[in-house]
C-alpha atoms as a PDB file:
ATOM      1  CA  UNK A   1     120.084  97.601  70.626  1.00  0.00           C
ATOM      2  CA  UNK A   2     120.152 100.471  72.661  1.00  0.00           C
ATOM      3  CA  UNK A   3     119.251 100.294  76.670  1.00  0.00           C
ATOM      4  CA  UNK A   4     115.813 101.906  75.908  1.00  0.00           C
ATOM      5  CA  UNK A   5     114.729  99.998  73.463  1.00  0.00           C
ATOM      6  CA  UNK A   6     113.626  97.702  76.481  1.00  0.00           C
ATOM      7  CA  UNK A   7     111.523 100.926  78.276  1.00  0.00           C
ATOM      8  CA  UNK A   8     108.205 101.284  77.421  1.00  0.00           C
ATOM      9  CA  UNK A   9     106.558 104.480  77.026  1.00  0.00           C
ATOM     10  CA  UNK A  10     103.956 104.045  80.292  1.00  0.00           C
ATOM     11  CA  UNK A  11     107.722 103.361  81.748  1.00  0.00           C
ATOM     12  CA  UNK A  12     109.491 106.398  81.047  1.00  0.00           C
ATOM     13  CA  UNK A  13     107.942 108.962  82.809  1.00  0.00           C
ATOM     14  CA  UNK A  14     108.693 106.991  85.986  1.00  0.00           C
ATOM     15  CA  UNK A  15     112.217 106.384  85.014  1.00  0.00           C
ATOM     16  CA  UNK A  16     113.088 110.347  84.112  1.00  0.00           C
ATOM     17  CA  UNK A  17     111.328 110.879  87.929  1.00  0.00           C
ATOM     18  CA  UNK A  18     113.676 108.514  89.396  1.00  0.00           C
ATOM     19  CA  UNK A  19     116.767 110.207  87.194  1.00  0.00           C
ATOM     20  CA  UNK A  20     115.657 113.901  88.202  1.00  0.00           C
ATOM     21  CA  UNK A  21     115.393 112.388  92.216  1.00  0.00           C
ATOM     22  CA  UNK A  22     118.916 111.473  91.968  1.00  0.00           C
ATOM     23  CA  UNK A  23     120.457 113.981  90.029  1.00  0.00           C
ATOM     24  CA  UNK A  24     119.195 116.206  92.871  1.00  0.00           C
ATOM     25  CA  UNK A  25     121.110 113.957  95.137  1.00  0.00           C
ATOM     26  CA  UNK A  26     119.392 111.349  96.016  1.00  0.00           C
ATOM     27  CA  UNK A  27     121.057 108.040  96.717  1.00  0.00           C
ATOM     28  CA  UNK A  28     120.019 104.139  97.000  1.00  0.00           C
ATOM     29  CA  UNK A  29     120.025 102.683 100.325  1.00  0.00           C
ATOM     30  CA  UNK A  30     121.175  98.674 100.012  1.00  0.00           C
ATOM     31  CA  UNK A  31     118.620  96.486 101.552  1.00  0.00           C
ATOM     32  CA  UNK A  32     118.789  92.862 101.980  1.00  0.00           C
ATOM     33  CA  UNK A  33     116.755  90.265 101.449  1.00  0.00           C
ATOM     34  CA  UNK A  34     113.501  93.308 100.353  1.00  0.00           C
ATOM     35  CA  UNK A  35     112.042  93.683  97.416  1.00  0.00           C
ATOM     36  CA  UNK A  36     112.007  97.263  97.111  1.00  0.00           C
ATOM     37  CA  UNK A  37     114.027 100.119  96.291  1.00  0.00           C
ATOM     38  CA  UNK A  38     114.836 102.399  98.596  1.00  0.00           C
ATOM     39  CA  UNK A  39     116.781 105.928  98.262  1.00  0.00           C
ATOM     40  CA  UNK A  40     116.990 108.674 100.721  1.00  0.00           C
ATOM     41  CA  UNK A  41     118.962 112.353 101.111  1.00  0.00           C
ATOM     42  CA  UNK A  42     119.447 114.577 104.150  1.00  0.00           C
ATOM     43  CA  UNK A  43     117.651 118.238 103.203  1.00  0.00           C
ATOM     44  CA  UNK A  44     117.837 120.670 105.964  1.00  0.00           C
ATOM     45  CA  UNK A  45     116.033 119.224 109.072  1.00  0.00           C
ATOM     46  CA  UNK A  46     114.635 116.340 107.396  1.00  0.00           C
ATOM     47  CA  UNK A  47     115.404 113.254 105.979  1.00  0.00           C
ATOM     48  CA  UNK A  48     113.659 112.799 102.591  1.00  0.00           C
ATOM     49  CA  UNK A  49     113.324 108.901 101.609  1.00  0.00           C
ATOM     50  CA  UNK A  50     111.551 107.419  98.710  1.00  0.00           C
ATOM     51  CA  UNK A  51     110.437 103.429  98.580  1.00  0.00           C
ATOM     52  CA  UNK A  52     109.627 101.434  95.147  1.00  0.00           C
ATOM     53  CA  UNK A  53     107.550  98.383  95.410  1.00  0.00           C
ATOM     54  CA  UNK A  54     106.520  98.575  91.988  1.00  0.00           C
ATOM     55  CA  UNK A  55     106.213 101.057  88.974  1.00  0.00           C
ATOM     56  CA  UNK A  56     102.279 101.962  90.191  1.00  0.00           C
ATOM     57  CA  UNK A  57     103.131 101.639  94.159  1.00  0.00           C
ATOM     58  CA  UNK A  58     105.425 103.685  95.838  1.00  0.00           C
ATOM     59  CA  UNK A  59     105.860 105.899  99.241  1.00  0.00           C
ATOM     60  CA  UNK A  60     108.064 109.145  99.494  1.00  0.00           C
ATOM     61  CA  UNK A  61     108.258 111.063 103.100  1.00  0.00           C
ATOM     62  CA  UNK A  62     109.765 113.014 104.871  1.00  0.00           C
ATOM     63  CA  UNK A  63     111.947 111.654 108.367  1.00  0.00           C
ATOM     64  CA  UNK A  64     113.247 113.601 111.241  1.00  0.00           C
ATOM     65  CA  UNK A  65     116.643 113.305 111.726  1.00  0.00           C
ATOM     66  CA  UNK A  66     118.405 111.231 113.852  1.00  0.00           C
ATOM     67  CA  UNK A  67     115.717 108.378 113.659  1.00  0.00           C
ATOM     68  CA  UNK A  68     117.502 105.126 113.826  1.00  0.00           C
ATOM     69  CA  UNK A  69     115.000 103.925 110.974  1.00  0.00           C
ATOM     70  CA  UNK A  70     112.568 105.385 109.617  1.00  0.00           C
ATOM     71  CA  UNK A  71     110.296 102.293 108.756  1.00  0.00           C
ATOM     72  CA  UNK A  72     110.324 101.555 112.342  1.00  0.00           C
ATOM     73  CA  UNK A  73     109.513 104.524 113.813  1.00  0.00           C
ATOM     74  CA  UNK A  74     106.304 104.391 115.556  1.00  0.00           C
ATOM     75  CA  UNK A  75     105.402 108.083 115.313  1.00  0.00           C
ATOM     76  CA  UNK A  76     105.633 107.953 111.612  1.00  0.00           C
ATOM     77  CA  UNK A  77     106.693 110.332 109.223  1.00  0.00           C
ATOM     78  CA  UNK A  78     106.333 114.312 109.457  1.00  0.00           C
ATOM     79  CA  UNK A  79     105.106 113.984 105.713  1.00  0.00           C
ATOM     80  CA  UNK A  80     104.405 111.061 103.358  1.00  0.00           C
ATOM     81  CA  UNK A  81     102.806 110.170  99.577  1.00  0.00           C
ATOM     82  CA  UNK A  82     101.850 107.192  98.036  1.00  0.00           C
ATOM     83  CA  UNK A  83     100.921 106.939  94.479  1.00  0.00           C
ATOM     84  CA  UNK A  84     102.569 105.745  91.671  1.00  0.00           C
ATOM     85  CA  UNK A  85     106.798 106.451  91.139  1.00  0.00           C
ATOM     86  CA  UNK A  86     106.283 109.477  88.992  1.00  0.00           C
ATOM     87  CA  UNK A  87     103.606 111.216  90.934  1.00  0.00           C
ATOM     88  CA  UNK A  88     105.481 110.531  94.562  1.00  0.00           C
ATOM     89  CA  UNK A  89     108.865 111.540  92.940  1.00  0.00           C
ATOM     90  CA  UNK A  90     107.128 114.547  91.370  1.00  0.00           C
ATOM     91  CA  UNK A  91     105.515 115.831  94.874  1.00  0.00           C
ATOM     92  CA  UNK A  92     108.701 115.445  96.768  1.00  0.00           C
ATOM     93  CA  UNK A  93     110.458 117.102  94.009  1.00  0.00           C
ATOM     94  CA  UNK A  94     108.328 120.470  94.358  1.00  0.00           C
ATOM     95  CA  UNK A  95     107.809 120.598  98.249  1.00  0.00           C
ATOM     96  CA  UNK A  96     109.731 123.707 100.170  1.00  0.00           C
ATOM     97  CA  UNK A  97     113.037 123.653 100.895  1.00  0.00           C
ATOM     98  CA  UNK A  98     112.484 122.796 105.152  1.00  0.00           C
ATOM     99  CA  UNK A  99     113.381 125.361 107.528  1.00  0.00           C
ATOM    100  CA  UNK A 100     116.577 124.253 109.620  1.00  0.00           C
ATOM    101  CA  UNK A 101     116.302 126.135 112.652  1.00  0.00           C
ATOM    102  CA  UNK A 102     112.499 124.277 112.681  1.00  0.00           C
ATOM    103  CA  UNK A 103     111.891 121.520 115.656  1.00  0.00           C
ATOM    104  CA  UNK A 104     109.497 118.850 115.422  1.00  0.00           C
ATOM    105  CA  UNK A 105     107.198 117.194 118.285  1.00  0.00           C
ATOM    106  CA  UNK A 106     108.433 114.122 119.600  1.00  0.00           C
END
């Protein structure tokens, strides 16, 4: 029995999202004692992060660097989805490369 023989098909299009994200360097972030799933890459000025709750509810945004973490920061994120994993994945696949030499407001 092969390891896909467990995947359904409503799964699959959220598990090749999730494959594309980190073949395009995304990496999981360890978090204890949370349910989620949490993976995250620096891109130019921004931290790009992507939270899993569940196959239909997840969150990908974009961070400014140099926030000590993200989930905490009161001013929120400079860009954010919700949806389910393939669609969120799938947006923050296809946004623009960010400018580096842009600054944010504080």
């Amino acid at each position: 029995m092969s390891d896909h023989a467990a995947i359904s098909p409503e799964e699959e299009p959220h598990l090749d999202a999730l494959r594309r994200a980190v073949a395009q360097g995304f990496t999981p972030v360890p978090l204890a004692n949370v349910p989620v799933l949490f993976y995250e890459r620096p891109r130019g000025c921004v931290v790009e992060t992507i939270k899993i709750e569940s196959m239909t509810k997840a969150t990908a945004a974009h961070w400014r660097p140099g926030d000590d973490s993200p989930w905490d920061n009161a001013q929120g994120p400079i860009w954010q989805t919700d949806g389910d994993v393939a669609t969120v994945i799938n947006e923050l696949l296809t946004l623009p490369h960010p400018d580096p030499d842009h600054i944010f407001p504080r």
